[in-house]
Protein backbone atom coordinates (compact mmCIF):
# COMPACT_ATOMS: atom_id res chain seq x y z
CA UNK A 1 -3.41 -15.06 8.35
CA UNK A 2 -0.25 -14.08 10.28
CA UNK A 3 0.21 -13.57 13.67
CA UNK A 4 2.23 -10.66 15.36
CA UNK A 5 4.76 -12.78 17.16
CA UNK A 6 8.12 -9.99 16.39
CA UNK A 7 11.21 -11.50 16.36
CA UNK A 8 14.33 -9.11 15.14
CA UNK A 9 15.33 -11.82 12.65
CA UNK A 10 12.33 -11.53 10.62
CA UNK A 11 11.21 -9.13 8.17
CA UNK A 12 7.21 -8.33 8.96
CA UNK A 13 4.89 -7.26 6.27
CA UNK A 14 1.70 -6.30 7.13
CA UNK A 15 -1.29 -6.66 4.57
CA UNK A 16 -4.75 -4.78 4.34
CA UNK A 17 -7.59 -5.32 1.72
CA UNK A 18 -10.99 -3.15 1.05
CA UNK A 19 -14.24 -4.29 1.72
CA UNK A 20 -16.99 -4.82 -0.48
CA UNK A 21 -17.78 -1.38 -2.45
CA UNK A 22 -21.38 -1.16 -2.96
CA UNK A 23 -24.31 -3.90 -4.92
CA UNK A 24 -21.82 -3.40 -7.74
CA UNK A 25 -18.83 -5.55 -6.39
CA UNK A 26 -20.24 -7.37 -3.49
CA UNK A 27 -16.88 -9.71 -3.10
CA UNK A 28 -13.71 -7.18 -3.49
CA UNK A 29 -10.91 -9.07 -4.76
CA UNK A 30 -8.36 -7.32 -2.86
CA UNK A 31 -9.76 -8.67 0.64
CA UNK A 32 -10.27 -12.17 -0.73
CA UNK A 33 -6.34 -12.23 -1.71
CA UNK A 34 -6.07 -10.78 1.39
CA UNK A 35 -6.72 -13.52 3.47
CA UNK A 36 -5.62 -15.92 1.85
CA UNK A 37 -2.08 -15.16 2.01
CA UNK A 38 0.20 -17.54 3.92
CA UNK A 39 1.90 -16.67 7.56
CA UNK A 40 5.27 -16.74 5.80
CA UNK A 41 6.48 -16.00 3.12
CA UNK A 42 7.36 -19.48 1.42
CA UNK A 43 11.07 -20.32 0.47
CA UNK A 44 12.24 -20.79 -2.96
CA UNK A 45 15.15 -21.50 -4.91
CA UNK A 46 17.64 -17.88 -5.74
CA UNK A 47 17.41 -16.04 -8.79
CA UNK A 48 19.18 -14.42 -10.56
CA UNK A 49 17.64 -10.90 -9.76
CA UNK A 50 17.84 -12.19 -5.76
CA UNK A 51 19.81 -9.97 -3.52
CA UNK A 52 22.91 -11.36 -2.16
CA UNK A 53 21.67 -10.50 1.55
CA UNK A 54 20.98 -12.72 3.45
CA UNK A 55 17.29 -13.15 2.93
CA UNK A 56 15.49 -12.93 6.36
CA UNK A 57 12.23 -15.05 7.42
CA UNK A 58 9.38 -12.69 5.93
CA UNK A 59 6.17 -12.83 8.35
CA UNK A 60 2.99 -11.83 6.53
CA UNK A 61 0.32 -10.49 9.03
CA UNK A 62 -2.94 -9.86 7.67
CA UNK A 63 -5.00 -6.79 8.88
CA UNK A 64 -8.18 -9.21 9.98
CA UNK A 65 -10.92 -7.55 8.74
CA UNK A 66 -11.82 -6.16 5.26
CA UNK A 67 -11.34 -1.96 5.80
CA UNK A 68 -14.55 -0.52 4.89
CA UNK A 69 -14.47 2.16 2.27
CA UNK A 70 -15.10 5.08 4.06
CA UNK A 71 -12.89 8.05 4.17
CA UNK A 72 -12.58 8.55 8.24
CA UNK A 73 -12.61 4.66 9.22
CA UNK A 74 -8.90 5.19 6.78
CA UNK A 75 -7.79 7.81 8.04
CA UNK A 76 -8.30 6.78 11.97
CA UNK A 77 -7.01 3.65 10.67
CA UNK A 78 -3.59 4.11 9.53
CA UNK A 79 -1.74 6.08 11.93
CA UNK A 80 -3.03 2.94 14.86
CA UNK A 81 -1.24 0.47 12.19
CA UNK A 82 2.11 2.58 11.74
CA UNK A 83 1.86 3.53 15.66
CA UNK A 84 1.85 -0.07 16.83
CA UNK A 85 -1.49 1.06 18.79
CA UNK A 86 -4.80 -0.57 19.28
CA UNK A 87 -7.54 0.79 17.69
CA UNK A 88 -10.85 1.51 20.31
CA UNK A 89 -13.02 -1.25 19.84
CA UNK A 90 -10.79 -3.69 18.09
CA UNK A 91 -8.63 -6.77 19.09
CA UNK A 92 -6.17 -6.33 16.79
CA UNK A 93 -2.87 -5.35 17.84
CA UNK A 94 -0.37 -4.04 15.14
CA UNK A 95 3.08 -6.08 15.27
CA UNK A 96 5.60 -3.71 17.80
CA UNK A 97 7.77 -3.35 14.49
CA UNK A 98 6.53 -3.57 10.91
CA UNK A 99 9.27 -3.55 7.84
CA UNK A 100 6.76 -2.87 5.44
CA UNK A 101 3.10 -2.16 4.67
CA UNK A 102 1.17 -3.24 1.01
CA UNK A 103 -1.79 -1.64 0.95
CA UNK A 104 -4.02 -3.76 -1.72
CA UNK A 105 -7.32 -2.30 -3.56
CA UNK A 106 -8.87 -2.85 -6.87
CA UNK A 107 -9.88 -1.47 -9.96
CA UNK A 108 -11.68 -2.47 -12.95
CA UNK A 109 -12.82 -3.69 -15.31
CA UNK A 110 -9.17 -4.69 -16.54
CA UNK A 111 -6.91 -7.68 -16.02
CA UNK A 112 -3.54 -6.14 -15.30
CA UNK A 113 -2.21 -5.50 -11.64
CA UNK A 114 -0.35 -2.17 -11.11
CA UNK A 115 1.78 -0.81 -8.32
CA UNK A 116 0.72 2.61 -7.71
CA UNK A 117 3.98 5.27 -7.54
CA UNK A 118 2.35 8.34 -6.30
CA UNK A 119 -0.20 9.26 -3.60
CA UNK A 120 -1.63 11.91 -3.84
CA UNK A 121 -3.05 14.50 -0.90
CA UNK A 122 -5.75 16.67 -2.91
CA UNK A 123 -8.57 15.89 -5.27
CA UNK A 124 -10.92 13.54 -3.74
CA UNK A 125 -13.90 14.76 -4.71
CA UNK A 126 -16.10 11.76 -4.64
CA UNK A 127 -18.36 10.62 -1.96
CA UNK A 128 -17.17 7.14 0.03
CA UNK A 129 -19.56 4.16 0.01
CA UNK A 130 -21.56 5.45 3.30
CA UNK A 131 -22.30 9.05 0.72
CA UNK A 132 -20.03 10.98 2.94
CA UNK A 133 -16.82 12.77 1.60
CA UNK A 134 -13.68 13.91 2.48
CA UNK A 135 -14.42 17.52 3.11
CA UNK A 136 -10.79 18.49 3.40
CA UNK A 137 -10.71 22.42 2.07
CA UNK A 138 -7.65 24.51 1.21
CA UNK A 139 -7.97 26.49 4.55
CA UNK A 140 -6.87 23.14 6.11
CA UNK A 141 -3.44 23.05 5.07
CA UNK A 142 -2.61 26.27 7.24
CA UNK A 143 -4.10 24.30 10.16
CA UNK A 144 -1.36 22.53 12.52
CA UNK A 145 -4.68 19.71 13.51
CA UNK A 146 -5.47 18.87 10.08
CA UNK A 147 -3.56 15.41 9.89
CA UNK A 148 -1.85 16.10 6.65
CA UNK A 149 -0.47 19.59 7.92
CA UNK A 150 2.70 20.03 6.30
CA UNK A 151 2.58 17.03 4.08
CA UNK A 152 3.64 17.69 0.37
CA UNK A 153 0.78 17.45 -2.08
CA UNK A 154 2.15 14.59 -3.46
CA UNK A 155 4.74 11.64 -2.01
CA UNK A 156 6.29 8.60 -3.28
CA UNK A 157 7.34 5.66 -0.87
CA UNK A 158 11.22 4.99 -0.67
CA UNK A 159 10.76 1.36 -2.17
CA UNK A 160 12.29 1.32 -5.53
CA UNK A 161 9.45 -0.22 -7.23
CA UNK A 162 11.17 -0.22 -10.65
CA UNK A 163 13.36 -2.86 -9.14
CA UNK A 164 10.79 -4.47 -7.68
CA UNK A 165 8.93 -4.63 -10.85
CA UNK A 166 11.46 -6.32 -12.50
CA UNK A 167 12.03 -8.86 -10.40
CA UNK A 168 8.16 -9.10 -9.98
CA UNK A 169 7.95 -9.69 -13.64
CA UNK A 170 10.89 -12.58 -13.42
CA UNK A 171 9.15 -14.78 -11.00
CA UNK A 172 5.47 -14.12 -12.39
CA UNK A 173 3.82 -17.06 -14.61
CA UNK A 174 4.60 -15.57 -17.93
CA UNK A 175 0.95 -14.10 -19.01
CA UNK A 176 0.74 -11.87 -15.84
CA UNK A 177 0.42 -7.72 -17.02
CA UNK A 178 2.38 -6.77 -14.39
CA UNK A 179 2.70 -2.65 -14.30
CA UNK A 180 3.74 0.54 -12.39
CA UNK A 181 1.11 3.31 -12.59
CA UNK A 182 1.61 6.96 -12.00
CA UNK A 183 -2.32 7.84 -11.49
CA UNK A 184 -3.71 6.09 -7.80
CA UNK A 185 -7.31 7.72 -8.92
CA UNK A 186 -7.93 9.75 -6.23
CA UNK A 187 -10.21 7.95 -3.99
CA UNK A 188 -10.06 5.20 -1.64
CA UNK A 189 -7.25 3.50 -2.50
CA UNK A 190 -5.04 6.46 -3.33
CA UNK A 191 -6.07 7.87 -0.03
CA UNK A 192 -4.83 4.93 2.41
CA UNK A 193 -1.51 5.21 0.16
CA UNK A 194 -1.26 8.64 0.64
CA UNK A 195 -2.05 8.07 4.30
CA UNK A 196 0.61 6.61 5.12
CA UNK A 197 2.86 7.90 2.96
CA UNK A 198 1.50 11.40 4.89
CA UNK A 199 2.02 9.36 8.20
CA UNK A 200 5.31 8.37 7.94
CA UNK A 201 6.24 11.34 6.60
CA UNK A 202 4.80 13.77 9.47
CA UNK A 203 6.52 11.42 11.63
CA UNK A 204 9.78 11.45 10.41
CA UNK A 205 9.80 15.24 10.59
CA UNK A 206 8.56 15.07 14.46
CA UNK A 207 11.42 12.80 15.48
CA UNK A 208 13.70 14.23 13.55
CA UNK A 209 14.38 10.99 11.52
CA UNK A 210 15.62 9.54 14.61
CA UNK A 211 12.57 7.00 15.62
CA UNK A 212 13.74 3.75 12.95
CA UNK A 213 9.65 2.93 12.87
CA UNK A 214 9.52 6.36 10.39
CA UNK A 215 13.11 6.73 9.05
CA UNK A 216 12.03 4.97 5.52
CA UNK A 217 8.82 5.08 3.62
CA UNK A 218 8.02 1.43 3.41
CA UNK A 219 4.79 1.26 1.95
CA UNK A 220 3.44 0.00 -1.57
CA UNK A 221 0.22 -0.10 -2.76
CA UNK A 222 -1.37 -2.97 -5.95
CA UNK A 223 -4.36 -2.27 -7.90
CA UNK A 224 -5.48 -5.78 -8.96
CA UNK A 225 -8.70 -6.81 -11.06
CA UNK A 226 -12.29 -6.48 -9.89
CA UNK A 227 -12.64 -9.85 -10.73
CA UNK A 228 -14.04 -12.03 -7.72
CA UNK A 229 -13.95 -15.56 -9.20
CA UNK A 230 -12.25 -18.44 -7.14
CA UNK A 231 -9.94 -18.64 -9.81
CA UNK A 232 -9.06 -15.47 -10.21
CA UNK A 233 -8.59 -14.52 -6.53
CA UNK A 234 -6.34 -17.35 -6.39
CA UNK A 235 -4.24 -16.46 -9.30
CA UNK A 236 -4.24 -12.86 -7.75
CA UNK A 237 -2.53 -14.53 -4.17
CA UNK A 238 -0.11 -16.07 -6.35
CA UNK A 239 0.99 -13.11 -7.82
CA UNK A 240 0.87 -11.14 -4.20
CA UNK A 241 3.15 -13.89 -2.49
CA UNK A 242 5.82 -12.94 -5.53
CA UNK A 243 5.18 -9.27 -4.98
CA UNK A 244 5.73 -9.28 -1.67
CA UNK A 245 9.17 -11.42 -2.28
CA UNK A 246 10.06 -9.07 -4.21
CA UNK A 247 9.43 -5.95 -2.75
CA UNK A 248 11.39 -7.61 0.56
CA UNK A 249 14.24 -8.16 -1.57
CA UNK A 250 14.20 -4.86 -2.74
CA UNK A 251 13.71 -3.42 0.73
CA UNK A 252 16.91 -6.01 1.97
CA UNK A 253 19.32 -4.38 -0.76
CA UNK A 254 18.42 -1.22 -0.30
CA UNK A 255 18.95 -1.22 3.65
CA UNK A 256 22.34 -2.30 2.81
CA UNK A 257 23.26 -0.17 0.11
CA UNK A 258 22.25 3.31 2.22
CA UNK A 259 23.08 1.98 5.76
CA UNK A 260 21.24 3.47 8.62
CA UNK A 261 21.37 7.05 7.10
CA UNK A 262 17.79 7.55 5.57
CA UNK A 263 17.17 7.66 1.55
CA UNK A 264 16.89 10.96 -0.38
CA UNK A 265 12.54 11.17 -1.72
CA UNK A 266 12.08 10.61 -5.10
CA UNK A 267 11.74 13.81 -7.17
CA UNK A 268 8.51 12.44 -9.16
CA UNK A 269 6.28 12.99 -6.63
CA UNK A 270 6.99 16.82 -6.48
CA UNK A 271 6.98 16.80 -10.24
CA UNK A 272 3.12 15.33 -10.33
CA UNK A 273 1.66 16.52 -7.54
CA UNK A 274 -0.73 19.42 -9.17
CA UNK A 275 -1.52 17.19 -11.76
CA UNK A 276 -4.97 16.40 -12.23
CA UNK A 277 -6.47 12.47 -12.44
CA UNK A 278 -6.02 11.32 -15.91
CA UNK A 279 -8.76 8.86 -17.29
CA UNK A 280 -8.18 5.50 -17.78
CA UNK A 281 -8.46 4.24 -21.75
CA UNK A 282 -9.52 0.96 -20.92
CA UNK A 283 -12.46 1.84 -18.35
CA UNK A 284 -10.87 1.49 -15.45
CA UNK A 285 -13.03 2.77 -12.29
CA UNK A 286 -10.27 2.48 -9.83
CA UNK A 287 -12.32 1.42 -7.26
CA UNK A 288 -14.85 4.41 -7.55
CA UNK A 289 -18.59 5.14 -8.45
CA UNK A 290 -19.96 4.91 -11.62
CA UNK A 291 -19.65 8.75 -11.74
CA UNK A 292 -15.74 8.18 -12.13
């Protein structure tokens, strides 16, 4: 796993993966790619969907324990990540800078991976694996101490993950179902999106976009398979180790294109933020309880 060594002339990704969600899926596949991910990012031959930046040294650092599914340990979590702050009672210390965040969960049964576009602040309705829930109420918004005051219902990060999709897709092995979904499912793993998303966001406002650590929502989040085999864990960091090339190369053209001046939000968050969870067709439980 990486270590949080900063240097300005690398680009720092930092990693986190679920922990295990119940007797139902005792391994979760998205810790178990987790950790195996190398320190750097490995070099390879240019494309031809490669920026023509000058491609930086891309440190991976691992969050170094599974994050247990649990509402509050999230949403304590997050902000200590962003924040560059120790969390009380752990030896982790966040990198001082971090380019970009790739939040990783699962969902199944299915065998595509899908880059989630939306987060999504209301509608989490079900309980967490310790039974507890959210127990955010509409009289919260109105409250300056509720952690998402002021937050839209509904935000997209400022990576343009159609781009990074497609040159995803170009450097997959050619049976990967590689996707972008509109529909994070409203529990776990739509709430550490939407966290910090919500974070960087609140923070941004605060400094007035002046503090570079908020300027730019860089934050992604992949669905991948429930699937827990050796074989399909490892197939699962191959396909992360690409994702994460390409979402740096997006990132690296896009810096240059806009300059220092932050990006205008994408309007399809506003568009779908009252709209409800839609059901998956193929059974998808998107990392939920069999009440999903």
């Amino acid at each position: 796993m990486g270590s949080v060594v900063d240097s300005k002339d690398e680009f720092v990704v930092l990693v986190t993966g679920f922990d295990a969600f119940r007797g139902e899926y005792p391994q979760n596949p998205s810790w178990e790619i987790a950790k195996l991910l190398p320190e750097f990012l490995p070099a390879r031959p240019k494309t031809a969907l490669e920026t023509s930046q000058t491609a930086p040294r891309v440190r991976i650092v691992v969050y170094p324990e599974p994050i247990r599914v649990n509402y509050q340990v999230v949403r304590k979590l997050v902000p200590t990540l962003w924040d560059g702050q120790t969390q009380e009672g752990s030896a982790f210390k966040p990198p001082p800078r971090i380019d970009l965040v790739l939040h990783i969960g699962m969902a199944g049964p299915r065998i595509h991976y899908a880059l989630e576009k939306i987060g999504r602040r209301d509608g989490y309705a079900l309980p967490d694996v310790d039974d507890l829930y959210l127990g955010d109420s509409p009289q919260d918004r109105t409250d300056p101490a509720w952690p998402w005051f002021g937050v839209p219902a509904a935000l997209e990060s400022d990576i343009a993950l159609d781009s990074v999709l497609e040159r995803w897709r170009a450097t997959a092995p050619a049976d990967s179902d590689l996707r972008i979904s509109l529909d994070a499912g409203r529990y776990l793993c739509d709430f550490i999106y939407f966290s910090s998303l919500a974070h960087l966001y609140r923070k941004s406002k605060e400094t007035g976009g002046q503090d570079v650590r908020y300027r730019r929502s860089r934050v992604a989040f992949l669905h991948v398979p429930a699937a827990a085999s050796p074989e399909r864990v490892e197939a699962g960091r191959v396909l992360v180790v690409e994702l994460i090339r390409a979402l740096v190369d997006a990132e690296v053209e896009a810096r240059a294109a806009i300059g220092p001046a932050a990006q205008k939000k994408p309007a399809a968050a506003t568009e779908a933020a009252s709209a409800p969870a839609k059901k998956s067709s193929d059974g998808d439980k998107w990392y939920c309880s069999d009440d999903e």
